[in-house]
C-alpha atoms as a PDB file:
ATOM      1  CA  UNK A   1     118.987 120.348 135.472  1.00  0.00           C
ATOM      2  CA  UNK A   2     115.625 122.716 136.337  1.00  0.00           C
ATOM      3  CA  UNK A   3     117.550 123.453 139.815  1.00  0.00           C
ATOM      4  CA  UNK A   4     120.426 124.853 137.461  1.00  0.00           C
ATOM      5  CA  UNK A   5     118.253 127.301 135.137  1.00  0.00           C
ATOM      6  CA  UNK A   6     116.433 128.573 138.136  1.00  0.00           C
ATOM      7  CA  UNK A   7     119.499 129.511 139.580  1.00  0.00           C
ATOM      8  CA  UNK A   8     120.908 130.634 136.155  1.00  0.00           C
ATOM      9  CA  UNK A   9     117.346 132.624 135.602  1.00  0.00           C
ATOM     10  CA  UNK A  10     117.908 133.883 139.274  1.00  0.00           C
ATOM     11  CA  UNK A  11     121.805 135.303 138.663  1.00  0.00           C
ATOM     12  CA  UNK A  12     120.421 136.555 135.214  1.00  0.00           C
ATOM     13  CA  UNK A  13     117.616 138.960 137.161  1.00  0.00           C
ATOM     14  CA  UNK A  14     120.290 139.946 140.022  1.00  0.00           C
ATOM     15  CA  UNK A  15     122.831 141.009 137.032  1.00  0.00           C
ATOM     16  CA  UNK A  16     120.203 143.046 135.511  1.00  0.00           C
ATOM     17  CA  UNK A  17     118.772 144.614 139.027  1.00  0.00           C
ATOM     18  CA  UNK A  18     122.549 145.571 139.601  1.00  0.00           C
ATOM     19  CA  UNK A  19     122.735 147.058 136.327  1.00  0.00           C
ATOM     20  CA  UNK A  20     119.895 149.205 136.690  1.00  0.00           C
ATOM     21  CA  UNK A  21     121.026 150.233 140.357  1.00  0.00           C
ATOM     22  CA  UNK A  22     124.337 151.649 139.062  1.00  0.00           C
ATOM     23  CA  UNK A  23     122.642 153.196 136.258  1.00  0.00           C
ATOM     24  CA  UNK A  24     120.236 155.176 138.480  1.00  0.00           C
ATOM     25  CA  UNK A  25     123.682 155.789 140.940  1.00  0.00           C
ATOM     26  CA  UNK A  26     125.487 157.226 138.119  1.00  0.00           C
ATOM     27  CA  UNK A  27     123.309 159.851 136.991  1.00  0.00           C
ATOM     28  CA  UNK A  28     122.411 161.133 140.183  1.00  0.00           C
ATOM     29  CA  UNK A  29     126.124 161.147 140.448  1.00  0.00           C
ATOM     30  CA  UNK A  30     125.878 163.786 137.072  1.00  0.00           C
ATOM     31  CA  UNK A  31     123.059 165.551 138.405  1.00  0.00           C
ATOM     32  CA  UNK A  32     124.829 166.026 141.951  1.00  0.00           C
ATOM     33  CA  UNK A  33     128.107 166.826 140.042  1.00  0.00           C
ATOM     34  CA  UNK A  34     126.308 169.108 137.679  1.00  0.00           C
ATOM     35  CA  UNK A  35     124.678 170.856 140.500  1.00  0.00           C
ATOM     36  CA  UNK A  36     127.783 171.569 142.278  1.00  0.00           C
ATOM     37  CA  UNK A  37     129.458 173.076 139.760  1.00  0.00           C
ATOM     38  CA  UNK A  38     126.758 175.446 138.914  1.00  0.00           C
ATOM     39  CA  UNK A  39     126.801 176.129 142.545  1.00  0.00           C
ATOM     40  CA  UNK A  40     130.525 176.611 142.750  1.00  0.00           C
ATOM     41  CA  UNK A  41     131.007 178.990 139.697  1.00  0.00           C
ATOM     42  CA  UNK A  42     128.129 181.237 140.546  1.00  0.00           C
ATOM     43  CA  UNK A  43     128.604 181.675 144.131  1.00  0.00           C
ATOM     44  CA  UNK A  44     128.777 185.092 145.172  1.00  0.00           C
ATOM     45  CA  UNK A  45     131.946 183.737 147.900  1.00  0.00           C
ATOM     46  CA  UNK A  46     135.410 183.276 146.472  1.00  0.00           C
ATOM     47  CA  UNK A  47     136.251 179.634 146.647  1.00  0.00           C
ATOM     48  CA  UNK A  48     139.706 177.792 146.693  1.00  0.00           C
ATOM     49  CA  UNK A  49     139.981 174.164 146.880  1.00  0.00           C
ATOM     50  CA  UNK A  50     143.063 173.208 147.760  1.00  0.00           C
ATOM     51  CA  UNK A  51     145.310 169.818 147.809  1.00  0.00           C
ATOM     52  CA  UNK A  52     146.121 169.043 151.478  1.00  0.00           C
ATOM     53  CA  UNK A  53     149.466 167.101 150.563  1.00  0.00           C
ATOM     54  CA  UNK A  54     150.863 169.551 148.167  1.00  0.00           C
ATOM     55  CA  UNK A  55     149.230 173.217 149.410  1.00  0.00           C
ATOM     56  CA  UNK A  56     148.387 173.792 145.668  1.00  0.00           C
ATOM     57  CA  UNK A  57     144.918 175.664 144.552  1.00  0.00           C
ATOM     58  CA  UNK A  58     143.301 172.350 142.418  1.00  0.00           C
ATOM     59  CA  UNK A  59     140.422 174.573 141.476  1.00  0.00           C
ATOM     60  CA  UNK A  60     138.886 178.120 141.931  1.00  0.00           C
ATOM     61  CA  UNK A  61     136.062 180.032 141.238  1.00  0.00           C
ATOM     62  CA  UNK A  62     135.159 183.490 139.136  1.00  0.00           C
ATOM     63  CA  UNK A  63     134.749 185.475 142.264  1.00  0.00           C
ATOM     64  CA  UNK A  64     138.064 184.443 143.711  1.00  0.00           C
ATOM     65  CA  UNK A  65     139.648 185.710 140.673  1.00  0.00           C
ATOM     66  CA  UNK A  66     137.539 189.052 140.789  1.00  0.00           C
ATOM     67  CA  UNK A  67     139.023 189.121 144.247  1.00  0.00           C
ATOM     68  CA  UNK A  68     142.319 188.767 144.132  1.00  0.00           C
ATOM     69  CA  UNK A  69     142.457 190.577 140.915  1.00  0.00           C
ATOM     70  CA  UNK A  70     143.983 187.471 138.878  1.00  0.00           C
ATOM     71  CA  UNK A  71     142.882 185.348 136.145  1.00  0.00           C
ATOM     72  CA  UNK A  72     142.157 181.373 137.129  1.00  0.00           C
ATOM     73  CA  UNK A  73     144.522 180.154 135.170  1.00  0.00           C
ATOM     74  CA  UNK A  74     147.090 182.424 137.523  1.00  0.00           C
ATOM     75  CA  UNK A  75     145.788 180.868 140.486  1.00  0.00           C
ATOM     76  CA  UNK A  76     145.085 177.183 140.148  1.00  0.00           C
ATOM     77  CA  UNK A  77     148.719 175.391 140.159  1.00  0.00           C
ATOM     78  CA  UNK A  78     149.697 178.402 143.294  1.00  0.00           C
ATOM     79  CA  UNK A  79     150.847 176.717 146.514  1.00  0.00           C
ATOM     80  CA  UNK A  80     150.023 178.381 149.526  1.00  0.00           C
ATOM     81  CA  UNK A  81     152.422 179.310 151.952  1.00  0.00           C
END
């Protein structure tokens, strides 16, 4: 019976280590994503991401759209040719 709450006690202190790991993973997984975007939207380079399997603009940037002389909403949903 004590061999089987140690090991209960044991699982119990993995669970919460786990817990805490993917805590920590997730927000630096916001802060990365966070820091992207500020990164993408501010850059002073047009930027088009695209989808490889359909050749359609997934996301773009303000300069792009200074660029090209189009709002984003003109250019996400293109497919490039």
């Amino acid at each position: 019976m004590r061999a089987m709450n140690e090991a209960l006690l044991v699982s119990s202190v993995h669970q919460h280590e786990l817990a805490e790991k993917a805590q920590k993973a997730e927000a630096a997984l916001r802060n990365s994503e966070i820091r992207y975007r500020r990164l993408f939207q501010t850059s002073q380079d047009g930027i088009l991401i695209l989808d490889v399997h359909t050749r359609k603009i997934i996301d773009a940037n303000a300069h792009i759209s200074g660029l090209l002389e189009r709002e984003l909403s003109e250019i996400i949903g293109k497919e490039l040719h």
